[in-house]
Protein backbone atom coordinates (compact mmCIF):
# COMPACT_ATOMS: atom_id res chain seq x y z
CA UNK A 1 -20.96 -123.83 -14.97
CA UNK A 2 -19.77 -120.46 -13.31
CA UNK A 3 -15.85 -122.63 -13.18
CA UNK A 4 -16.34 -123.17 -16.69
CA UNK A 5 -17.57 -118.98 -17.73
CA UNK A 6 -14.73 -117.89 -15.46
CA UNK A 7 -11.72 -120.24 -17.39
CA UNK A 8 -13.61 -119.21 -20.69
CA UNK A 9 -13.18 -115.23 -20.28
CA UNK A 10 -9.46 -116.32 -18.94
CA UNK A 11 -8.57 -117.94 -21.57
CA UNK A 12 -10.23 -116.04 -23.93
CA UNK A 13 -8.29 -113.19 -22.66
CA UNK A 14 -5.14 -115.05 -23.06
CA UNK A 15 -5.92 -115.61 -26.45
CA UNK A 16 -6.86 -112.03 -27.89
CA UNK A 17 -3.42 -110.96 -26.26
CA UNK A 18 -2.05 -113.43 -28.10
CA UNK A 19 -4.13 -112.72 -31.20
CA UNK A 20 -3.13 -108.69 -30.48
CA UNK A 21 1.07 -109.85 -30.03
CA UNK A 22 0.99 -111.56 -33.59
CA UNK A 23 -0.84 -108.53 -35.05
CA UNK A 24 2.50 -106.20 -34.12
CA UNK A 25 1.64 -105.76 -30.66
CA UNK A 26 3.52 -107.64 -28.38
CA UNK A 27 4.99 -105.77 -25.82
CA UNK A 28 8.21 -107.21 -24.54
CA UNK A 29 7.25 -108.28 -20.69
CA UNK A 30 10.23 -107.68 -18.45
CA UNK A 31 10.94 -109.84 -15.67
CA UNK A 32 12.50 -107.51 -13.17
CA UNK A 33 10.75 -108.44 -9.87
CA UNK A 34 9.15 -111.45 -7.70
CA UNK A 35 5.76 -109.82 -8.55
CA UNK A 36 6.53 -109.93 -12.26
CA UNK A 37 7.78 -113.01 -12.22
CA UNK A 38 4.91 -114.48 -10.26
CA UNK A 39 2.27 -112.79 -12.63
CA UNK A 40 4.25 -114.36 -15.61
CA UNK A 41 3.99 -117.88 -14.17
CA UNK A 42 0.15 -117.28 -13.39
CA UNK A 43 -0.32 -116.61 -16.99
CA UNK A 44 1.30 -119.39 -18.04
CA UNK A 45 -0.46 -121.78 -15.73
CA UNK A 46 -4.15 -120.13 -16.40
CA UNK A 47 -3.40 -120.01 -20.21
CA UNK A 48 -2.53 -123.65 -20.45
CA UNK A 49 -5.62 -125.03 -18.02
CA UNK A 50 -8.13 -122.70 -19.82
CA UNK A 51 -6.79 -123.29 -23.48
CA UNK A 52 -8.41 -126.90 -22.50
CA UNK A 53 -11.32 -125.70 -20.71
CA UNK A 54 -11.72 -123.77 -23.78
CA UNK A 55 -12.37 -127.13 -26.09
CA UNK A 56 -15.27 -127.95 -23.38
CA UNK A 57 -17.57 -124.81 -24.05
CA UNK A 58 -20.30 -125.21 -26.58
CA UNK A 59 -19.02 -123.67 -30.04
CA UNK A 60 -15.87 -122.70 -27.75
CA UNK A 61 -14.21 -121.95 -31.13
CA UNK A 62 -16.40 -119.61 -32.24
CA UNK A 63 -16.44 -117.55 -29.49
CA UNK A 64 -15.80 -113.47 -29.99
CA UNK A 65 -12.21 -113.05 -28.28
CA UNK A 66 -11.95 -109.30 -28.87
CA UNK A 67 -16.28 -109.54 -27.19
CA UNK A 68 -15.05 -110.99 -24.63
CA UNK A 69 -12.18 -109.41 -23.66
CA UNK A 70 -13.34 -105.82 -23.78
CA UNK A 71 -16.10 -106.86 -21.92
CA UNK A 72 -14.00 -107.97 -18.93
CA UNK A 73 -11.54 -104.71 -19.55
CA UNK A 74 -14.76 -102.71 -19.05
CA UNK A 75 -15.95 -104.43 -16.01
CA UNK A 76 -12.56 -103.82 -14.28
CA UNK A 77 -11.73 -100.09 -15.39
CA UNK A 78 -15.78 -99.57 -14.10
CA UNK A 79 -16.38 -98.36 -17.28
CA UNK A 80 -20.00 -98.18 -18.75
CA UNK A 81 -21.61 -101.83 -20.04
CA UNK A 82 -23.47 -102.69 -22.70
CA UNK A 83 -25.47 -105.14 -20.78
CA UNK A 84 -26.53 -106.02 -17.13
CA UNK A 85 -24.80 -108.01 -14.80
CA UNK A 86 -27.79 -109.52 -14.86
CA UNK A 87 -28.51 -109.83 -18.19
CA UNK A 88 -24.97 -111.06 -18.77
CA UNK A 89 -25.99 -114.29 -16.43
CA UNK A 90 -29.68 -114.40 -18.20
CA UNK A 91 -27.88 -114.73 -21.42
CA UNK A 92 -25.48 -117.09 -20.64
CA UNK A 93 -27.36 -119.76 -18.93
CA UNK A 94 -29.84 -119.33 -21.80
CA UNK A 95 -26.52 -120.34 -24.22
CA UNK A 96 -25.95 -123.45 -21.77
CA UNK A 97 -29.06 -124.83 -22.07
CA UNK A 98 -29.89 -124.35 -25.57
CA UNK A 99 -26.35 -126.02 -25.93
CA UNK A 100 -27.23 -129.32 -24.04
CA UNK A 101 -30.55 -129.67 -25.07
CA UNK A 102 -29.41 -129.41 -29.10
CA UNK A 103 -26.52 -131.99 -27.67
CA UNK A 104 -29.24 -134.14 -26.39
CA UNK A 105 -31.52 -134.37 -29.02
CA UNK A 106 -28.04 -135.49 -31.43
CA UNK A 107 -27.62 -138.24 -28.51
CA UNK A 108 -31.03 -139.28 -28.40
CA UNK A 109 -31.21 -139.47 -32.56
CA UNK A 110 -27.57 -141.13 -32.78
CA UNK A 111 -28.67 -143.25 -30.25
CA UNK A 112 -31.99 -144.48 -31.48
CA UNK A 113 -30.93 -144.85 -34.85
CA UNK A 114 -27.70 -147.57 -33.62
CA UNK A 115 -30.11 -149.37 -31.43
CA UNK A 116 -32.42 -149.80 -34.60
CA UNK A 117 -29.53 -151.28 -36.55
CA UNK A 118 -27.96 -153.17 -33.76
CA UNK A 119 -31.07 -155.04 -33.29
CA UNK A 120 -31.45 -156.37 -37.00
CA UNK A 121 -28.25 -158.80 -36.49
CA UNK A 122 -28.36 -162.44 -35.81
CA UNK A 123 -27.61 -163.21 -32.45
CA UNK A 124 -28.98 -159.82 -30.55
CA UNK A 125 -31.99 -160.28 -28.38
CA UNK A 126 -33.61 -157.22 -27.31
CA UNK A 127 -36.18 -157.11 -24.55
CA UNK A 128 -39.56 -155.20 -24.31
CA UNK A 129 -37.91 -152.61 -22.25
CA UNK A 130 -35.47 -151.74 -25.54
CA UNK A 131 -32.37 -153.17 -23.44
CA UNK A 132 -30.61 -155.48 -25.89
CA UNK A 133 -27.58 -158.34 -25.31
CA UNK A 134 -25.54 -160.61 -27.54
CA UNK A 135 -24.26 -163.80 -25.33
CA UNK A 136 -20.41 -163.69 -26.02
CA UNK A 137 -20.44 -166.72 -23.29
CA UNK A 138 -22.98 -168.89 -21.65
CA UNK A 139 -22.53 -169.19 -18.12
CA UNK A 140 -24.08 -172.37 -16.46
CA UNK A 141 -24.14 -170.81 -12.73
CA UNK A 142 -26.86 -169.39 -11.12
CA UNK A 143 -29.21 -166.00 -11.80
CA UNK A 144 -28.42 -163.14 -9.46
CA UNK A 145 -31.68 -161.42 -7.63
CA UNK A 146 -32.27 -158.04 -7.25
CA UNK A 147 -31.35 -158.45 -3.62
CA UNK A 148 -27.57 -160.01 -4.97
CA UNK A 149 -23.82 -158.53 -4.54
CA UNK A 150 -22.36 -159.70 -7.99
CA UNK A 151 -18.83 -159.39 -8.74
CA UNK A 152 -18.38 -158.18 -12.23
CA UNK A 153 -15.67 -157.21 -15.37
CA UNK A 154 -16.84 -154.88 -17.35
CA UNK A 155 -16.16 -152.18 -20.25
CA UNK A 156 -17.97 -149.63 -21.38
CA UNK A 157 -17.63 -147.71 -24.66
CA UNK A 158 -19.92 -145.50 -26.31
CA UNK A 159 -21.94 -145.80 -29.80
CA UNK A 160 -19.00 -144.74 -31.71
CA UNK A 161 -16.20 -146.75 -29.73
CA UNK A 162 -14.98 -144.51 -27.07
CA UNK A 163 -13.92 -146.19 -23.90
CA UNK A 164 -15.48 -144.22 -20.74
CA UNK A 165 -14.60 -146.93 -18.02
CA UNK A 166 -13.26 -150.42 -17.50
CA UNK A 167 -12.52 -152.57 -14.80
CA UNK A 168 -11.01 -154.98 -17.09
CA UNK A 169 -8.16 -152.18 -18.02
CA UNK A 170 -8.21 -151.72 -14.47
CA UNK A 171 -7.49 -154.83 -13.48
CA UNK A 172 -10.07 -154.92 -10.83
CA UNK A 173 -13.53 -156.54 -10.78
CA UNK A 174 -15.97 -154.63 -8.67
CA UNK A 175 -18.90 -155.97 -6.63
CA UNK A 176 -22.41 -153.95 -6.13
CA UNK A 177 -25.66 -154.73 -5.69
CA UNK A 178 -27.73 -155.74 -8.59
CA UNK A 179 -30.35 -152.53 -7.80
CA UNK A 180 -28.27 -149.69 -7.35
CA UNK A 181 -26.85 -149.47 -10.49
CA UNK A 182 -28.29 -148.47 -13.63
CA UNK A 183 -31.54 -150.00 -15.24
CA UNK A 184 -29.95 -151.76 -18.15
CA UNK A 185 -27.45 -153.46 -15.94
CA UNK A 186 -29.78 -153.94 -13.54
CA UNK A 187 -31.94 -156.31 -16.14
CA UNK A 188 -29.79 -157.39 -17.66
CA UNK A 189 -28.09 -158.84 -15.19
CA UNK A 190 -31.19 -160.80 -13.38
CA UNK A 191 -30.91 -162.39 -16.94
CA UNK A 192 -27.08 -163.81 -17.09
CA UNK A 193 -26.40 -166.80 -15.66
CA UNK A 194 -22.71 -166.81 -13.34
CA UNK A 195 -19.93 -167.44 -15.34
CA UNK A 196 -21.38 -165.21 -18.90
CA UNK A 197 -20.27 -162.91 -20.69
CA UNK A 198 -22.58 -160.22 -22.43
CA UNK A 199 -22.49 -157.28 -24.82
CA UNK A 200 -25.63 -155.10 -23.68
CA UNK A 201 -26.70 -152.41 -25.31
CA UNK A 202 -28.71 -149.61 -23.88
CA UNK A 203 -30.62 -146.59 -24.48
CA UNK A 204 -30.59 -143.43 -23.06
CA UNK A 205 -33.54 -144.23 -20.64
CA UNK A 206 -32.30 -147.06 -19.17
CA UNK A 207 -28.50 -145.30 -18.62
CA UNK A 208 -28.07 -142.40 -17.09
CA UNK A 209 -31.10 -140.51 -19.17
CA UNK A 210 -31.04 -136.80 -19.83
CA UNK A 211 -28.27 -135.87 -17.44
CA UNK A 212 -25.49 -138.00 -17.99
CA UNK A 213 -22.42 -138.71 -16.78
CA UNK A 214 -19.42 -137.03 -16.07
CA UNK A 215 -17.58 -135.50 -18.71
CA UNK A 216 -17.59 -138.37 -21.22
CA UNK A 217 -21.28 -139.54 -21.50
CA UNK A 218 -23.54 -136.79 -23.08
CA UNK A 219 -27.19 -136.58 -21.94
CA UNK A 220 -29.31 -138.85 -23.67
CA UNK A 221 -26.62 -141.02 -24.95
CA UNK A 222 -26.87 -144.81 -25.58
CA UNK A 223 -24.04 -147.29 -24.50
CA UNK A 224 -22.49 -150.36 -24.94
CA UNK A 225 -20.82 -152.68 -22.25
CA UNK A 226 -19.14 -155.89 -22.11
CA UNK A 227 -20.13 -157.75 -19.02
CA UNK A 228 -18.34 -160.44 -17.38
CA UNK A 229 -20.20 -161.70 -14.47
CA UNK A 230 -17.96 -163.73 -12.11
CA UNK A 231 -20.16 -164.36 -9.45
CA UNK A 232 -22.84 -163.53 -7.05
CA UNK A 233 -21.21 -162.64 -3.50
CA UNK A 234 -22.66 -163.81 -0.05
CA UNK A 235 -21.78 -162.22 2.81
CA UNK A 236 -19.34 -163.99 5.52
């Protein structure tokens, strides 16, 4: 979180200078030495890396520029604050949290209410631990163990569609064992015979729960795959 405060107030900055040029005034930067020139390429190079990092932050587009940026001005011309250091920190990890727990709570109620539709049409089975599957294909091999390697294709997408991962884009099955990935997969996999193919839905609590994963699945956020399951490795 500290990488992502630190490209905020950057590119923040960045943008109330901008903000300031359009408002009459620019000043007109002069290249004349390595330093400058140097300085003028760090700008560029911050500017464009935080104006993403920007999107990231919670409500990032409603942040107070001009807050922000005498703030920082302040802190480097050791000029008097109007908060702590400390209460600067206390404040914003107080944001942060209050930020993914609202997110999570819209995952968890998103999430819940898909999986309550999802289960009302013909041809989805849902077990009594809320993990549900559709059989795309019926394979007629055997029924991988917990103990297993399986070799599997796979995509995964979330509730509204977005593609997070896929070994079938890939072009590369992977193999793992059938209990060290996630629950859902885990069951749902000591259900599929060799040679199906399922769509398996999951909740939040058998995914990757209230922290998530990475920067594309939220906490508390249901998903989808489609699972291909080749085979069930044995060792040479």
């Amino acid at each position: 979180m500290k990488k992502n405060i630190l490209y905020l107030v950057v590119a923040a900055l960045l943008m109330a200078a901008s903000s300031s040029c359009q408002q009459g005034g620019k000043t007109d930067v002069k290249l004349a030495t390595p330093v400058d020139s140097v300085s003028y390429a760090i700008g560029i190079l911050v500017g464009a890396n935080n104006n993403q990092q920007l999107k990231n932050v919670p409500e990032g587009d409603k942040m107070n520029l001009d807050a922000i940026s005498e703030a920082f001005r302040s802190v480097t011309l050791g000029e008097t604050l109007k908060l702590s250091e400390e209460d600067a920190n206390g404040i914003v990890q107080k944001f942060f949290n209050e930020a993914s727990q609202r997110e999570a709570q819209e995952n968890l109620e998103a999430g819940n209410k898909f999986l309550e539709e999802n289960k009302a049409r013909e041809g989805v089975h849902t077990t009594e631990s809320g993990l549900q599957y559709e059989i795309i294909t019926e394979g007629t091999g055997p029924i991988p163990t917990a103990t297993d390697q399986v070799r599997v294709n796979y995509t995964g997408t979330l509730i509204d569609g977005t593609v997070f991962d896929s070994s079938v884009e890939n072009g590369n099955p992977v193999v793992f064992g059938v209990n060290q990935v996630i629950p859902g997969w885990t069951e749902a996999l000591e259900l599929m015979p060799v040679g199906s193919k399922w769509k398996i839905y999951l909740p939040a609590n058998l995914a990757y729960g209230e922290r998530g994963a990475g920067n594309d699945i939220g906490p508390n956020s249901a998903l989808i795959f489609e699972v291909e399951l080749l085979e069930i490795v044995k060792d040479k």
